[in-house]
Protein backbone atom coordinates (compact mmCIF):
# COMPACT_ATOMS: atom_id res chain seq x y z
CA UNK A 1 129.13 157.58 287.80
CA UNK A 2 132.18 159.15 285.55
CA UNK A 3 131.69 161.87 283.70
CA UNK A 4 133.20 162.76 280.43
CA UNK A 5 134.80 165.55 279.07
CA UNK A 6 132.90 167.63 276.83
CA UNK A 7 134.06 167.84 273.42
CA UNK A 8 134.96 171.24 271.99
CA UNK A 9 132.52 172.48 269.26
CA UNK A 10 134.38 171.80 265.66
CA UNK A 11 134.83 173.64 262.60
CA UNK A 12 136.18 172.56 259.04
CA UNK A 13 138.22 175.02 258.07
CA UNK A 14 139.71 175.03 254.47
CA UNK A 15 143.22 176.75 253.91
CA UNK A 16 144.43 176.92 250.23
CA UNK A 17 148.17 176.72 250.32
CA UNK A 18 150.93 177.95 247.61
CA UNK A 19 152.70 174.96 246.51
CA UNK A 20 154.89 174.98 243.56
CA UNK A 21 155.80 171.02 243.23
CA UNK A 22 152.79 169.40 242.35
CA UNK A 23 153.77 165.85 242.69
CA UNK A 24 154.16 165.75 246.40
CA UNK A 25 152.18 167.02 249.24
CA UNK A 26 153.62 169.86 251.96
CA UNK A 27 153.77 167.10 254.66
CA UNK A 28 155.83 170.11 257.01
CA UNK A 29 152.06 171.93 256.78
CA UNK A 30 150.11 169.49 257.89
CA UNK A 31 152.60 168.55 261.02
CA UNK A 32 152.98 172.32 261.78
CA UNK A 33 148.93 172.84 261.53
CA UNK A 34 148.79 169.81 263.63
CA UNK A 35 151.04 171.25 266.51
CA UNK A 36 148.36 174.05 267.17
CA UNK A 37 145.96 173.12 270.77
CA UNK A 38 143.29 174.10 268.54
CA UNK A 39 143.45 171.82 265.40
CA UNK A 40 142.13 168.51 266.18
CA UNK A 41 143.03 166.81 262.47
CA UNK A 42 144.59 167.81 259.29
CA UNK A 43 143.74 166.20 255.51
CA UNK A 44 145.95 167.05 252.57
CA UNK A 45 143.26 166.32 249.95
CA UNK A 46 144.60 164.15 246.71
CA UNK A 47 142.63 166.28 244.21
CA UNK A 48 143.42 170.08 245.36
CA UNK A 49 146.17 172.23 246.74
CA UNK A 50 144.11 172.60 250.13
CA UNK A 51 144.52 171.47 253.54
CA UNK A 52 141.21 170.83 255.49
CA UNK A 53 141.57 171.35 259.58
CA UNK A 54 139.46 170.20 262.16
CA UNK A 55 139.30 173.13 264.09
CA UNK A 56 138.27 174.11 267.68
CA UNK A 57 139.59 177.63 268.34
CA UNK A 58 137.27 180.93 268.01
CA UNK A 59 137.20 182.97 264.78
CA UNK A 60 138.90 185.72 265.32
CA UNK A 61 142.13 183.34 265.91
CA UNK A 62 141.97 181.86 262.51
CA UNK A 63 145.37 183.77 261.58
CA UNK A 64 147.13 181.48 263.94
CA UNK A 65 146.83 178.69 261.01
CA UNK A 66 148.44 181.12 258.32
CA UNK A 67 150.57 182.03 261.13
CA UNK A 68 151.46 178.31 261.62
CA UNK A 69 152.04 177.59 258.32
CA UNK A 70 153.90 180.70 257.26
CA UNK A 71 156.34 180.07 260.62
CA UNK A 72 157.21 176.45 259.29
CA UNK A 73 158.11 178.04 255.22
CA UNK A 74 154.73 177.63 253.66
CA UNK A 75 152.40 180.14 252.76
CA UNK A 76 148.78 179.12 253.39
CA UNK A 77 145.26 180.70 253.64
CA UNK A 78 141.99 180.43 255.32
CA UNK A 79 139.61 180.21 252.17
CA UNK A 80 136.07 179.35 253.37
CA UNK A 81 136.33 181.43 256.23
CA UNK A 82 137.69 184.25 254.93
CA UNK A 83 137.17 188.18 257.03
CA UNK A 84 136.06 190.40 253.73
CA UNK A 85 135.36 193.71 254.70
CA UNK A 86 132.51 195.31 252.54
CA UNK A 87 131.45 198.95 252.64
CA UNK A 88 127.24 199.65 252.01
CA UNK A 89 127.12 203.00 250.23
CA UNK A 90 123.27 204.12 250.87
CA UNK A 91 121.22 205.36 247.60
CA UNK A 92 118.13 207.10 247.47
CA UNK A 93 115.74 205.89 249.83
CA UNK A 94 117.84 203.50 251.01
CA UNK A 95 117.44 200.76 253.85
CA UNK A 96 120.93 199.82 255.11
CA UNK A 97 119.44 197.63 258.14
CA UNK A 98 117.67 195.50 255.59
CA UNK A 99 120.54 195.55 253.12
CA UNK A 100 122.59 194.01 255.71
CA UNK A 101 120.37 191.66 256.79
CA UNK A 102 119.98 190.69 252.94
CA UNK A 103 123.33 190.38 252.42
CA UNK A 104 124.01 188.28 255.66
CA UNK A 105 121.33 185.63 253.35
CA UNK A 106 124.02 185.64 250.47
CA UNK A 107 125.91 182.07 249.11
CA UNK A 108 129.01 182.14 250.51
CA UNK A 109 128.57 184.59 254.06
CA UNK A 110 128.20 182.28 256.93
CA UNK A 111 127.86 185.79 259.13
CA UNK A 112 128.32 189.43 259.39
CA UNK A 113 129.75 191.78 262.23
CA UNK A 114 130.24 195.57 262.16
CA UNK A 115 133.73 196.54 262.43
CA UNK A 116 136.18 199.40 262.56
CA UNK A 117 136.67 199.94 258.24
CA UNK A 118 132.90 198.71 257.40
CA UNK A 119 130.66 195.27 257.50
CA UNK A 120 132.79 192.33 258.12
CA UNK A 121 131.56 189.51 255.76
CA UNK A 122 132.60 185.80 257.19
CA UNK A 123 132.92 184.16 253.80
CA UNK A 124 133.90 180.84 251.67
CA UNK A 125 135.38 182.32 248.91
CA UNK A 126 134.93 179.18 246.76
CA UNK A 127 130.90 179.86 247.23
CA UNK A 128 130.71 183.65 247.29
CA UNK A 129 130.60 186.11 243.92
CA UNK A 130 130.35 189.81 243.45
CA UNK A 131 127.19 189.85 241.73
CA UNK A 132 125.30 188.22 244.32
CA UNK A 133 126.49 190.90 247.20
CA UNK A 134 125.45 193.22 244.29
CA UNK A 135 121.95 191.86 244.18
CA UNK A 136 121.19 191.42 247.30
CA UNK A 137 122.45 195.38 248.07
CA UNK A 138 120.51 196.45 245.27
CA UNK A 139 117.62 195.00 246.68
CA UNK A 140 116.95 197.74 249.39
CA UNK A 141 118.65 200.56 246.95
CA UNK A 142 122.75 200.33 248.12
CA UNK A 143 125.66 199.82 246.74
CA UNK A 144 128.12 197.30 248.03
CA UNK A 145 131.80 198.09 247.71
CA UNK A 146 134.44 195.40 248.44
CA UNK A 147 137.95 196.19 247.67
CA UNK A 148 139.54 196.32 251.44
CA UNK A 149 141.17 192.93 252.84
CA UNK A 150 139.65 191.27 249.46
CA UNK A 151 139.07 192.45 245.64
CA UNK A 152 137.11 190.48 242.84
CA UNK A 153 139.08 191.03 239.93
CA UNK A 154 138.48 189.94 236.40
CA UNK A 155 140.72 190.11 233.58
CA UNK A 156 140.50 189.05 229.78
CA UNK A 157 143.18 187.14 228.23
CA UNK A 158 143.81 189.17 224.96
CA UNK A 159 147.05 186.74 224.27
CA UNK A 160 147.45 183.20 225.23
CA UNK A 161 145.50 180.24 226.55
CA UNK A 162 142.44 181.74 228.96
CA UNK A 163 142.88 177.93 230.79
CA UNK A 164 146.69 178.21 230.49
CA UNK A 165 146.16 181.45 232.66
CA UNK A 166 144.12 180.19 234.92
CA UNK A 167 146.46 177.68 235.89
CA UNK A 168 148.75 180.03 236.08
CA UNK A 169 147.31 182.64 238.03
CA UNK A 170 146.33 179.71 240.71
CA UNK A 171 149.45 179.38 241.56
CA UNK A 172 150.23 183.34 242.30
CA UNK A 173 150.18 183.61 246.19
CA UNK A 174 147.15 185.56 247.27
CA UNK A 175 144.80 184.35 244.63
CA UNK A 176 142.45 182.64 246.72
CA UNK A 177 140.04 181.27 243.42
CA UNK A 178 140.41 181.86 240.07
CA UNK A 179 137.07 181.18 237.97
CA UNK A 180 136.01 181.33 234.00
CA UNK A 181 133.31 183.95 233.55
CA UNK A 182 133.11 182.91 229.38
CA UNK A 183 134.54 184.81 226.51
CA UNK A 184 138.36 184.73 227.84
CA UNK A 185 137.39 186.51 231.15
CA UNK A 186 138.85 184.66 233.91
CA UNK A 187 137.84 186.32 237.87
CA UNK A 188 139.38 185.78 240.62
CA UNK A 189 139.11 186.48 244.54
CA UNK A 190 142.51 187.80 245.84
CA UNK A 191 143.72 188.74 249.54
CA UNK A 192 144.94 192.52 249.31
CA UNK A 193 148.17 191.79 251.46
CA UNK A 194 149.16 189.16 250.05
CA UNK A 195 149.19 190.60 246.35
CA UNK A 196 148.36 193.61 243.66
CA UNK A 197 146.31 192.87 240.66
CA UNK A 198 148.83 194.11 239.10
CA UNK A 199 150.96 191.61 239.48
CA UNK A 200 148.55 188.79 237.54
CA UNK A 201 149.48 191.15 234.31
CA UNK A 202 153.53 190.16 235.03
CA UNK A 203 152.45 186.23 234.01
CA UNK A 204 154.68 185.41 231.53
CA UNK A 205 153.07 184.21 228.54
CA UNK A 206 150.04 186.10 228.47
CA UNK A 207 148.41 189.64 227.68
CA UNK A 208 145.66 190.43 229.39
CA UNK A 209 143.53 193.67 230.31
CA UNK A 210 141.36 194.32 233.26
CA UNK A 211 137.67 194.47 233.03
């Protein structure tokens, strides 16, 4: 009787890459992603500017992707698996333990760990807002402060197209999702290293003021 090999457990991770010719797809990322001993199968989607990887390593080894991709001339990054580090600023008659626990329940964490700088938040970035970390905070009378290794910005577009800028701002690297919030405002996730919010304001073509 034989026995088989068991099968590493798999996750789909989603990296957003920074691609400025639209017409063609970075076929160098996908056969530099595929190199890796833990990436079992990369898609270049038709419809986005992502690359989904089956993936087999541990979490905290995720950087070897951006690594990956960066090493072969393309900038790329992890989006719905992102490391946010949050800080939980107790109120009056506060419960921090059941803060955390609430926020661990929020759209868009898939986990939590205590770190070093504050509460590391596992998150998809695509699924995740401010307002809901807010809530769920709020709930047990804290404050939630993320503006470490991520930063939910929002901006209003005083001159220009609001879509025009979105577009535009998509393609800045470091943006990691760029959403309308109505009336002009346009909000966006973006990775600290990777860029200042200051930099969206240097678009060409628009004016636009932070909220």
């Amino acid at each position: 009787m034989g026995y088989e090999t068991p099968q590493k457990p798999t996750t789909e991770i989603i990296l957003k890459y920074y691609w400025k010719n639209v017409e063609t797809k970075p076929t160098g990322l996908k056969a530099a992603l595929e190199k890796l001993k833990t990436v079992k199968t990369v898609e270049l989607p038709a419809d986005s500017k992502t690359a989904i990887v089956t993936y087999t390593g541990k979490c905290d080894k995720l950087g070897a992707l951006e690594t990956a991709a960066q090493n072969a001339g393309f900038e790329a990054l992890v989006l719905n698996h992102a490391h946010v580090v949050a800080t939980l600023k107790p109120l009056k008659g506060a419960d921090p333990k059941a803060a955390v626990a609430e926020v661990a329940l929020t759209e868009g964490v898939t986990g939590t760990t205590n770190g070093p700088s504050g509460l590391e938040l596992h998150a998809d970035l695509e699924k995740l807002t401010l307002e809901n970390l807010q809530a769920a905070a709020a709930k047990f009378k804290c404050e939630i402060i993320v503006n470490q290794t991520f930063e939910y910005v929002k901006y209003k577009v005083v001159e220009g197209n609001s879509y025009e800028f979105q577009a535009a701002a998509d393609l800045v690297k470091g943006v990691m999702t760029v959403r309308d919030e109505g009336e002009d405002i346009v909000g966006m996730w973006v990775n600290k290293s990777m860029i200042k919010a200051e930099q969206l304001e240097k678009i060409a073509g628009f004016k636009i003021e932070r909220q």
